[in-house]
N, C-alpha and C. Protein backbone atom coordinates (compact mmCIF):
# COMPACT_ATOMS: atom_id res chain seq x y z
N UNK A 1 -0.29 96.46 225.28
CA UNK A 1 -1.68 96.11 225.12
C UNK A 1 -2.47 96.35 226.41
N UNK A 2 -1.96 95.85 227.47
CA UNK A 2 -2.23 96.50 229.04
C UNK A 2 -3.05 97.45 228.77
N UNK A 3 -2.62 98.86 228.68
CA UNK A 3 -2.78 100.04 228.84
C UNK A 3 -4.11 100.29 227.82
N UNK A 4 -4.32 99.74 226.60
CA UNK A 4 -5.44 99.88 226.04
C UNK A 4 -6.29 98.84 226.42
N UNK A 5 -6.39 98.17 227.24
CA UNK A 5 -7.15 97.42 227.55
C UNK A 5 -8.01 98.21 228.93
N UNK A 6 -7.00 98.57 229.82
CA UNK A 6 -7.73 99.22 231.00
C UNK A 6 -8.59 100.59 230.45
N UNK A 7 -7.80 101.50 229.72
CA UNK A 7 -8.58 102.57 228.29
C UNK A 7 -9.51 101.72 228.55
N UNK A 8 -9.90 100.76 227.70
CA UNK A 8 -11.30 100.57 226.99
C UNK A 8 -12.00 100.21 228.42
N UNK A 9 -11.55 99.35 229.44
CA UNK A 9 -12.58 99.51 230.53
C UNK A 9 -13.52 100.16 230.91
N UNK A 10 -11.92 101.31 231.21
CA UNK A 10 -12.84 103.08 231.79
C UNK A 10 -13.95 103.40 230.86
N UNK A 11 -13.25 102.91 229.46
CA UNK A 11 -14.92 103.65 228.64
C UNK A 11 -16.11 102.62 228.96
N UNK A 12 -15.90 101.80 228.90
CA UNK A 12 -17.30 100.92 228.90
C UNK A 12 -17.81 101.10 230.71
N UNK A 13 -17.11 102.18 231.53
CA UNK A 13 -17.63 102.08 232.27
C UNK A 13 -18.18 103.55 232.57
N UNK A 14 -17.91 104.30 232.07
CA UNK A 14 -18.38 105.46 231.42
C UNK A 14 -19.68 105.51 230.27
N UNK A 15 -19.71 104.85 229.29
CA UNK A 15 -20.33 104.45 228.43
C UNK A 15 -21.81 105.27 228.44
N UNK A 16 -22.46 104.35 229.57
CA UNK A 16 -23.84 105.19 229.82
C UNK A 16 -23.83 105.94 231.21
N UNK A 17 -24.25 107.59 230.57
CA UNK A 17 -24.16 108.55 231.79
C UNK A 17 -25.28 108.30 233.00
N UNK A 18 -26.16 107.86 232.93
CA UNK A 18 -27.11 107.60 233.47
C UNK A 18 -26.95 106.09 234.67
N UNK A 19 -27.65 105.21 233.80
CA UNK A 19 -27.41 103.95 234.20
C UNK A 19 -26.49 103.13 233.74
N UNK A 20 -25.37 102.79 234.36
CA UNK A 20 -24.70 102.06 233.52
C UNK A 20 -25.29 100.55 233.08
N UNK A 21 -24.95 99.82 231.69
CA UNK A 21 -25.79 98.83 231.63
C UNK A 21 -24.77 97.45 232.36
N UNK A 22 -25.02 96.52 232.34
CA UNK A 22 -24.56 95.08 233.26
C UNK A 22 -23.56 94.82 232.01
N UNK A 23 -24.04 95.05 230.88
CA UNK A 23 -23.06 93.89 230.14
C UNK A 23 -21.52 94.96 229.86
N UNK A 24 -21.85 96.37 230.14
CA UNK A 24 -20.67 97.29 229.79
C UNK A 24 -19.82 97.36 231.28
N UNK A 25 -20.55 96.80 232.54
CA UNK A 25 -19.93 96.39 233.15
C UNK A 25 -18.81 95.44 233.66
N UNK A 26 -20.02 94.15 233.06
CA UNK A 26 -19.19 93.43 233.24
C UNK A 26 -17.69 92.74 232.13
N UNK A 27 -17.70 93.19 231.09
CA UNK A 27 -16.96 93.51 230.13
C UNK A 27 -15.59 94.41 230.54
N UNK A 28 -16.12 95.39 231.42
CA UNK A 28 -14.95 96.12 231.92
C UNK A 28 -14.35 95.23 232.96
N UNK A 29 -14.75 94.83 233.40
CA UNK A 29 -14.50 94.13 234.55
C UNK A 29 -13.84 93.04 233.94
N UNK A 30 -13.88 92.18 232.66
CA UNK A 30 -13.23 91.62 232.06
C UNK A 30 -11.56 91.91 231.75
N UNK A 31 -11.99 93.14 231.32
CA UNK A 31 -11.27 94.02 230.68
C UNK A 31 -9.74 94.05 231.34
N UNK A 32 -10.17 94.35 232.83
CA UNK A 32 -9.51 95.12 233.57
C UNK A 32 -8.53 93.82 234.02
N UNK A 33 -9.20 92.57 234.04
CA UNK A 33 -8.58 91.48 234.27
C UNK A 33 -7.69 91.03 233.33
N UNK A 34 -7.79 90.93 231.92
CA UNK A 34 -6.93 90.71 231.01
C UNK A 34 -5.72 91.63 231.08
N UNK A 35 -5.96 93.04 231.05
CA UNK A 35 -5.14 93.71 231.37
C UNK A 35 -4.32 93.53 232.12
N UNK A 36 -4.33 93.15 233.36
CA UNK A 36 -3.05 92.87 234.36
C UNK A 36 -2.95 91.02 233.98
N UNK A 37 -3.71 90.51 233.27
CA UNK A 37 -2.87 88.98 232.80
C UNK A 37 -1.84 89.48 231.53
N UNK A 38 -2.33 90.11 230.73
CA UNK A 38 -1.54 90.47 229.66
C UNK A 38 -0.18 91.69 230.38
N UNK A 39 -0.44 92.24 231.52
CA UNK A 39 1.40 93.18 231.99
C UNK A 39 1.70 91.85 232.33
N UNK A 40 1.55 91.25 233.47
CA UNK A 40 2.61 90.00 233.88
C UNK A 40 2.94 88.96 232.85
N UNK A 41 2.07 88.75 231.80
CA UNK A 41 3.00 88.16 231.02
C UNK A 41 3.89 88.58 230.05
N UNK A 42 3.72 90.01 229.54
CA UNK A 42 4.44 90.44 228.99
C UNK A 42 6.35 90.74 229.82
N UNK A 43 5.74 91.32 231.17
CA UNK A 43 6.58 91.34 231.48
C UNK A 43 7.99 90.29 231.72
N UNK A 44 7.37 88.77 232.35
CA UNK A 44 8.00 87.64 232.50
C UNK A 44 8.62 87.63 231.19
N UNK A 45 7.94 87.95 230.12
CA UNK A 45 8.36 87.44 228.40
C UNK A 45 9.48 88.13 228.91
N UNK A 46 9.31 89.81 228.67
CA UNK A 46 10.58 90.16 228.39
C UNK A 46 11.96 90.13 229.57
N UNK A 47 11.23 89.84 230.66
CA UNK A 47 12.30 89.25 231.79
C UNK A 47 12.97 88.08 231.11
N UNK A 48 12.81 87.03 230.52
CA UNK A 48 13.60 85.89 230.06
C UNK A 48 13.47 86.01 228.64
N UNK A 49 13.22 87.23 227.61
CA UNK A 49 13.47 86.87 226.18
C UNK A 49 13.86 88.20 225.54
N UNK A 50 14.20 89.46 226.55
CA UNK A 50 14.56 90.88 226.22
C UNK A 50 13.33 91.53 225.72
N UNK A 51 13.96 92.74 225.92
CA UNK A 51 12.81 93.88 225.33
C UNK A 51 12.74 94.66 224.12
N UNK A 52 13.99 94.04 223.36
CA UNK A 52 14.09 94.56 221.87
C UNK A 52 13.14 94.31 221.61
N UNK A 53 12.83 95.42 220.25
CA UNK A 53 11.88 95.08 219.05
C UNK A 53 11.87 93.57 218.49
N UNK A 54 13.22 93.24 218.46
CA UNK A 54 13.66 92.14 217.46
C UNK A 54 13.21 91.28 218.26
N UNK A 55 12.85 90.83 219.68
CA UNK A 55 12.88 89.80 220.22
C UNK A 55 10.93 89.65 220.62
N UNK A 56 10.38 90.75 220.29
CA UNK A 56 8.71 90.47 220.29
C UNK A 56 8.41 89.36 219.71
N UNK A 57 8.77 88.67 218.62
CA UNK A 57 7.92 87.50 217.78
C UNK A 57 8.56 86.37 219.03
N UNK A 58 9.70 86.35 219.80
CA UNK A 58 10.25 85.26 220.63
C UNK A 58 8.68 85.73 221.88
N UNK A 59 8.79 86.41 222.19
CA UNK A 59 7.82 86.98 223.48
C UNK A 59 6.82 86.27 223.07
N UNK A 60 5.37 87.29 222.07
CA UNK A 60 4.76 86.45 221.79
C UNK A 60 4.51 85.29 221.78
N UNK A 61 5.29 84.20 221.38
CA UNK A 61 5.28 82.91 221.02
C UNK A 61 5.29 82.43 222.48
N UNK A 62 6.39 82.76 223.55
CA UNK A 62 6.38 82.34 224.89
C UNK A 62 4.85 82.45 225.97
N UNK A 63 4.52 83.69 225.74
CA UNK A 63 3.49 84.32 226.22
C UNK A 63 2.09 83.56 226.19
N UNK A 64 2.17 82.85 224.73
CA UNK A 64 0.84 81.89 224.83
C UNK A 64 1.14 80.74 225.60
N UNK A 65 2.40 80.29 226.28
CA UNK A 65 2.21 79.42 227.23
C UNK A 65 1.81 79.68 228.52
N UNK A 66 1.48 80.85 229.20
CA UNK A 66 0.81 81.04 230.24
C UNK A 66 -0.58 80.71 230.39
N UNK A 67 -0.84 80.22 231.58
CA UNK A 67 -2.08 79.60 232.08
C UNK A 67 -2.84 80.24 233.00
N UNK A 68 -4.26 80.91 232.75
CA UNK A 68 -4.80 81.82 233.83
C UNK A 68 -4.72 80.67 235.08
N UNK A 69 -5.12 79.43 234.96
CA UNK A 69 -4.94 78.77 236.65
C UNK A 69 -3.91 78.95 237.19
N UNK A 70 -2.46 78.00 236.31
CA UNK A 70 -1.29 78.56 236.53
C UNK A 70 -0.43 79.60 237.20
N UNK A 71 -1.27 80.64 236.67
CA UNK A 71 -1.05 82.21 237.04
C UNK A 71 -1.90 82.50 238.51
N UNK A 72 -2.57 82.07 238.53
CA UNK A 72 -3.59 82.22 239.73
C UNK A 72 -3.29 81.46 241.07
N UNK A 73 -2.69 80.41 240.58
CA UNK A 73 -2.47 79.52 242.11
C UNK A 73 -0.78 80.30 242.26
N UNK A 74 0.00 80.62 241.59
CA UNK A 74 1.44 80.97 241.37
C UNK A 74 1.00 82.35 242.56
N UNK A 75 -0.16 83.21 242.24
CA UNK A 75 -0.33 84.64 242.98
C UNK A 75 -0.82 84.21 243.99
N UNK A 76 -1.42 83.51 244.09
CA UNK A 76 -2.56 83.08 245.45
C UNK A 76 -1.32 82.53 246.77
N UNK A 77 -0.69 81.94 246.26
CA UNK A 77 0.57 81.42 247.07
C UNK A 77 1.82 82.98 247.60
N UNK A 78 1.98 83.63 246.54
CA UNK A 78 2.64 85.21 246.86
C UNK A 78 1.99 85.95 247.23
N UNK A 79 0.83 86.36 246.94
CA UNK A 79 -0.09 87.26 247.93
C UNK A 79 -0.43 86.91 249.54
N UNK A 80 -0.52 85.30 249.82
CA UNK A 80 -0.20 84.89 250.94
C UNK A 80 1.00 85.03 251.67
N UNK A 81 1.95 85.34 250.89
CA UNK A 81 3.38 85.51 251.94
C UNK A 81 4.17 84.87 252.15
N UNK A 82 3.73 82.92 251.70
CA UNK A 82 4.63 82.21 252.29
C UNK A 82 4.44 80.95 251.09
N UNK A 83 5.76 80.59 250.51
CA UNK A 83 5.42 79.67 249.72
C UNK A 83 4.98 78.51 249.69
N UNK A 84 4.79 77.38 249.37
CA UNK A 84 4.91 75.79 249.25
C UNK A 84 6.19 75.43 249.62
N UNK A 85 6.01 74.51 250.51
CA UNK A 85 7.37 74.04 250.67
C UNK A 85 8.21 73.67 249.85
N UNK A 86 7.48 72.65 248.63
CA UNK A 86 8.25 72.36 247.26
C UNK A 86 8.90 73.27 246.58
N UNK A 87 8.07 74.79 246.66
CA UNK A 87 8.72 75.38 246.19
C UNK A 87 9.55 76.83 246.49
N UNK A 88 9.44 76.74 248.10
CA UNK A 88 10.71 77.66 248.79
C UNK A 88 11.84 76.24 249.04
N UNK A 89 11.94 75.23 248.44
CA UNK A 89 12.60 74.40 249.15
C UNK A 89 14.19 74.90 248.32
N UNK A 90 15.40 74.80 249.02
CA UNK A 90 16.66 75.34 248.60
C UNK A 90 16.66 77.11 248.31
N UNK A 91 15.69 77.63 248.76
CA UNK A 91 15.55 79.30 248.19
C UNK A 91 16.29 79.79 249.75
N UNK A 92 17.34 80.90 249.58
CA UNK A 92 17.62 81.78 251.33
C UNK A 92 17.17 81.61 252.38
N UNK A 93 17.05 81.17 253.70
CA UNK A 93 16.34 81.62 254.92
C UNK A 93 15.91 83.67 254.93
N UNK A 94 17.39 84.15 254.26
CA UNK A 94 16.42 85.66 253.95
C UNK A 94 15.74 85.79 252.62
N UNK A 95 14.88 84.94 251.83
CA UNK A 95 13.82 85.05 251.14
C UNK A 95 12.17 85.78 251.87
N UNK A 96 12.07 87.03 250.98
CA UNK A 96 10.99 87.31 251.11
C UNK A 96 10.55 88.17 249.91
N UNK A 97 9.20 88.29 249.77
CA UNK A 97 8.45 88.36 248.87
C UNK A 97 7.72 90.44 249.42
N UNK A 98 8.77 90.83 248.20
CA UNK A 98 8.15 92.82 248.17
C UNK A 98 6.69 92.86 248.37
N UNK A 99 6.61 93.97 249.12
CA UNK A 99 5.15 94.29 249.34
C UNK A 99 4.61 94.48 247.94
N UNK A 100 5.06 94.71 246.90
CA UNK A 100 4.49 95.21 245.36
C UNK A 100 4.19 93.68 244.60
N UNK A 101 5.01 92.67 245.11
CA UNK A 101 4.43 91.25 244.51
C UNK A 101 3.60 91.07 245.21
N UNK A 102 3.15 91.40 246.36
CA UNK A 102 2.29 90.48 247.45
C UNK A 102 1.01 91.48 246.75
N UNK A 103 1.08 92.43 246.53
CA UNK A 103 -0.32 93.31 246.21
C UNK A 103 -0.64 93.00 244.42
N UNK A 104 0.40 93.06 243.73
CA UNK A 104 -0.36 92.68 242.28
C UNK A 104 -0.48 91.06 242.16
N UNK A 105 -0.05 90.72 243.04
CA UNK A 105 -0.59 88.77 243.20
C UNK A 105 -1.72 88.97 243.76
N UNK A 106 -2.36 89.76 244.56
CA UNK A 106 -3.36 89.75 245.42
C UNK A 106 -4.11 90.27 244.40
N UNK A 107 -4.36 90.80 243.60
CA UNK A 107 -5.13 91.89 242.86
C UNK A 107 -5.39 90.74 241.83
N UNK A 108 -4.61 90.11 241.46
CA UNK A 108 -4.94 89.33 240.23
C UNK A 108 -5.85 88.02 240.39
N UNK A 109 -5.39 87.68 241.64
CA UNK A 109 -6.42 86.96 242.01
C UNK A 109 -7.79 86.95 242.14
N UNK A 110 -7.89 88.12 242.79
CA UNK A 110 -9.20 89.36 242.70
C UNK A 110 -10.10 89.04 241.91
N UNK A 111 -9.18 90.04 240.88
CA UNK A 111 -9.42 90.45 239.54
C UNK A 111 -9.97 89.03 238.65
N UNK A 112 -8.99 88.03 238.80
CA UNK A 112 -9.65 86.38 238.03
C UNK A 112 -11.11 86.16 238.72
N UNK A 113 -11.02 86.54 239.75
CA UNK A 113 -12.31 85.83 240.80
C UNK A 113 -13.50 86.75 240.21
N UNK A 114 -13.27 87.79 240.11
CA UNK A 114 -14.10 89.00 239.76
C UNK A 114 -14.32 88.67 238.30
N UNK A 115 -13.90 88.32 237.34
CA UNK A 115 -13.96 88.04 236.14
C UNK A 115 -14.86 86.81 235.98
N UNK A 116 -14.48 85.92 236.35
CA UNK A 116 -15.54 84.75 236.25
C UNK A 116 -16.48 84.95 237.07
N UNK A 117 -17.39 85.95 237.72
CA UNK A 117 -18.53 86.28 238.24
C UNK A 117 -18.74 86.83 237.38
N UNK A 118 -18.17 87.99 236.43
CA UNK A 118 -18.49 88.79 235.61
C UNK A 118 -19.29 88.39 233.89
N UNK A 119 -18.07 86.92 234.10
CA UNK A 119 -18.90 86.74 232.58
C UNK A 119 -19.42 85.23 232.80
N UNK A 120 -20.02 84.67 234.10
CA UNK A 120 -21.08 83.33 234.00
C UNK A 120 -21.95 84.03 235.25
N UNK A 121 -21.88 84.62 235.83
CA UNK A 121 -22.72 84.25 237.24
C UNK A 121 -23.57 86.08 236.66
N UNK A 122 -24.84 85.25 236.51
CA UNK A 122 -25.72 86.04 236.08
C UNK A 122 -26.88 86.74 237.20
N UNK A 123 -26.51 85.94 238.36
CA UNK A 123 -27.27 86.44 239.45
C UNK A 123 -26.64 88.37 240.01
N UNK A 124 -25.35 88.19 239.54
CA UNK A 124 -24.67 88.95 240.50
C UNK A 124 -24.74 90.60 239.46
N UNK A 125 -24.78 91.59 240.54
CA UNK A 125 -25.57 92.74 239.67
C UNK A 125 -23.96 93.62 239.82
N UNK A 126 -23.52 94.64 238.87
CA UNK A 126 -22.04 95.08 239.03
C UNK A 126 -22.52 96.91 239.61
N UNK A 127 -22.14 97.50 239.82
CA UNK A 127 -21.93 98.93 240.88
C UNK A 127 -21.14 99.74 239.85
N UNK A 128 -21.47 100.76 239.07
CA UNK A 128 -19.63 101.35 238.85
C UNK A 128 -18.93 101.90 239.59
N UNK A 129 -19.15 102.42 240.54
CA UNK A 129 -18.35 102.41 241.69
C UNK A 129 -17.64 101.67 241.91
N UNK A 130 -18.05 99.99 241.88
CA UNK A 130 -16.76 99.14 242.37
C UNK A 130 -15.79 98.77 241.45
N UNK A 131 -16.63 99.01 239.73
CA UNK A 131 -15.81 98.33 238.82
C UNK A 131 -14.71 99.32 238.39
N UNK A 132 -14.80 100.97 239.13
CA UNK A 132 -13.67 101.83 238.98
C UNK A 132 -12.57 101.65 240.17
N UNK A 133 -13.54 101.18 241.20
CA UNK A 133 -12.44 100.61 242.02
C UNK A 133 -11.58 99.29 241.60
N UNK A 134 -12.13 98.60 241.06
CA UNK A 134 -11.31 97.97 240.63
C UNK A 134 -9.98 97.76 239.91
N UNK A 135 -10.88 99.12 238.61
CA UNK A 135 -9.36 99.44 237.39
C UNK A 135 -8.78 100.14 238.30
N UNK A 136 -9.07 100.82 239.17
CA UNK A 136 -7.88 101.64 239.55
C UNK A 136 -6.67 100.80 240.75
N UNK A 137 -7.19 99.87 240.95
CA UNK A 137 -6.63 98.86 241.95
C UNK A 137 -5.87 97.98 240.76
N UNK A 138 -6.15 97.96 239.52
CA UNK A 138 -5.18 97.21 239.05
C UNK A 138 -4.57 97.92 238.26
N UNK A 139 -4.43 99.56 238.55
CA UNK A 139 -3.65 100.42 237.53
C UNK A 139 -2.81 100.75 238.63
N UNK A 140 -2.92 100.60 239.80
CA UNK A 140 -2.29 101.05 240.97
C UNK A 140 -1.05 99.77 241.17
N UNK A 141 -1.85 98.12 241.04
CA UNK A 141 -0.96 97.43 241.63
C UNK A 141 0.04 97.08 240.29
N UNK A 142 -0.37 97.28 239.15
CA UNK A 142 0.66 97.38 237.82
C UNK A 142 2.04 98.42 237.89
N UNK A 143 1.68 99.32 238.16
CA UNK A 143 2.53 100.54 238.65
C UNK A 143 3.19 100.67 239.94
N UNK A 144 2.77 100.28 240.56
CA UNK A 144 3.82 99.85 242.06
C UNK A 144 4.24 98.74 241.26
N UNK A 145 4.28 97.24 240.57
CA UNK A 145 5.02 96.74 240.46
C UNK A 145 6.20 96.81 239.46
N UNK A 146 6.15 97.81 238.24
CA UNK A 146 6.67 98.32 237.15
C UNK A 146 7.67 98.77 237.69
N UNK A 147 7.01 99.46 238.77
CA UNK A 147 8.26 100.57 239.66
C UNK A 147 9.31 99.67 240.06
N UNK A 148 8.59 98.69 240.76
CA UNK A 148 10.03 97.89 241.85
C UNK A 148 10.98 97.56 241.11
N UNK A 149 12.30 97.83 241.07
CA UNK A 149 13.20 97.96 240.46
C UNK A 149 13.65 96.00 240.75
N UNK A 150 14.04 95.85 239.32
CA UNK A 150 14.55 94.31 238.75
C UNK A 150 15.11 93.54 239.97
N UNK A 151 14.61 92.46 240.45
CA UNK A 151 15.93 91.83 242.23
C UNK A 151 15.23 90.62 241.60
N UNK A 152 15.95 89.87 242.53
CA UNK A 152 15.95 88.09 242.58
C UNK A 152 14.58 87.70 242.58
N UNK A 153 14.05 88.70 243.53
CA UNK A 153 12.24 88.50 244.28
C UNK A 153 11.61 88.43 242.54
N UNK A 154 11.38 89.30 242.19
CA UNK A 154 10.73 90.11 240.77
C UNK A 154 10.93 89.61 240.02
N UNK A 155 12.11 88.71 239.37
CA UNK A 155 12.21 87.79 238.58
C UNK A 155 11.91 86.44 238.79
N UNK A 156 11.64 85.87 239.99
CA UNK A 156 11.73 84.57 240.57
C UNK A 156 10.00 84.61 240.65
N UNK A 157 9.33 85.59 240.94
CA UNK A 157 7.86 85.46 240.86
C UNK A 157 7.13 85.30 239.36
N UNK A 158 7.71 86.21 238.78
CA UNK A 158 7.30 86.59 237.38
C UNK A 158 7.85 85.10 236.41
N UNK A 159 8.95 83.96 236.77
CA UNK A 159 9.15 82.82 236.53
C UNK A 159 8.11 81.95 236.77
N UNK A 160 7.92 81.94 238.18
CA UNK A 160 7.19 81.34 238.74
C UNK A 160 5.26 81.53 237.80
N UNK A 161 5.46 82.59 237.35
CA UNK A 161 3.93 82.66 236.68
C UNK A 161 3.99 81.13 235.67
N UNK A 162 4.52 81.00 235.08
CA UNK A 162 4.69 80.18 234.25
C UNK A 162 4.82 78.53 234.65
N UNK A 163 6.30 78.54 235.79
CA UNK A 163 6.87 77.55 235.65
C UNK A 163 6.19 76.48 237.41
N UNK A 164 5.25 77.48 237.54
CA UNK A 164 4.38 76.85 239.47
C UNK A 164 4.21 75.77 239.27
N UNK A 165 3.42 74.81 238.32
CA UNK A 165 3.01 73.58 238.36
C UNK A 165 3.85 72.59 238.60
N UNK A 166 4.89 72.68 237.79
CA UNK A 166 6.10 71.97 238.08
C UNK A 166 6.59 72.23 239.05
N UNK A 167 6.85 73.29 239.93
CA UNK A 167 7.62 73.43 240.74
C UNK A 167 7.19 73.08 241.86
N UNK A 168 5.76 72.96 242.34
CA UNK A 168 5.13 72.59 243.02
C UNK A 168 4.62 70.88 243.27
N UNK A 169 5.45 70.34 242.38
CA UNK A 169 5.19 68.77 241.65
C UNK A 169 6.52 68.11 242.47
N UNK A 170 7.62 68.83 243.02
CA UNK A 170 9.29 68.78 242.78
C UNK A 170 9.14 68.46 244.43
């Protein structure tokens, strides 16, 4: 769903050759944000529920328990570099966090922050220039993270989307 979601961005940011209008902006800009909420949760799904066909209705069902705050304080903490104590507490002294989590945590954060300007804050005027910088910053940090091949880091973050509140409670 990702992938047609950022699609429909680019078009609504394309849309009008001329001027682009605010609301096809900021829609993309929506867009572009759901898009990288909907890869990380898909992905976490199928990190803890497989990637068979057969196991999508389990995904799904998991998937609506993610929380954009949830998800947001979980990246805001990995894009920083360094966890909560609660919750590096018992993790390696060699724990560290791939440059590819630290950039699509950083992006998503962004991207949330950028989203809720996009669809309440009516003062603020959108560029397409920036809103292509944007998709492409979150087609960039999706794909560097797709790439990083499966480790402790990649699964323990992509957990963490979900399971931060608690763990941060501990």
């Amino acid at each position: 769903m990702h992938e047609d979601l950022l699609a429909q961005a680019r078009q609504l940011v394309e849309l009008d050759p001329s001027r682009p209008r605010q609301a096809n902006l900021r829609r993309a800009v929506s867009g572009a944000y759901y898009a990288m909420f909907h890869a990380l949760v898909d992905q976490a799904c199928r990190m803890a529920l497989g990637s068979r066909r057969v196991d999508s209705p389990y995904r799904y069902v998991m998937g609506r328990a993610f929380s954009h705050g949830t998800m947001k304080l979980a990246c805001a903490s990995f894009a920083g570099g360094t966890l909560r104590a609660s919750v590096a507490k018992g993790l390696p002294e060699s724990f560290s966090i791939p440059s590819e989590v630290k950039a699509v945590a950083d992006i998503f954060v962004r991207m949330q922050e950028q989203r809720h300007v996009a669809d309440y804050d009516r003062t603020e005027t959108f560029r397409r220039s920036n809103v292509l910088s944007a998709i492409g910053s979150v087609e960039t940090a999706l794909a560097a993270f797709a790439g990083l091949p499966s480790s402790i880091e990649k699964r323990f973050f992509l957990s963490c989307l979900l399971t931060w509140n608690t763990l941060t409670q501990r």
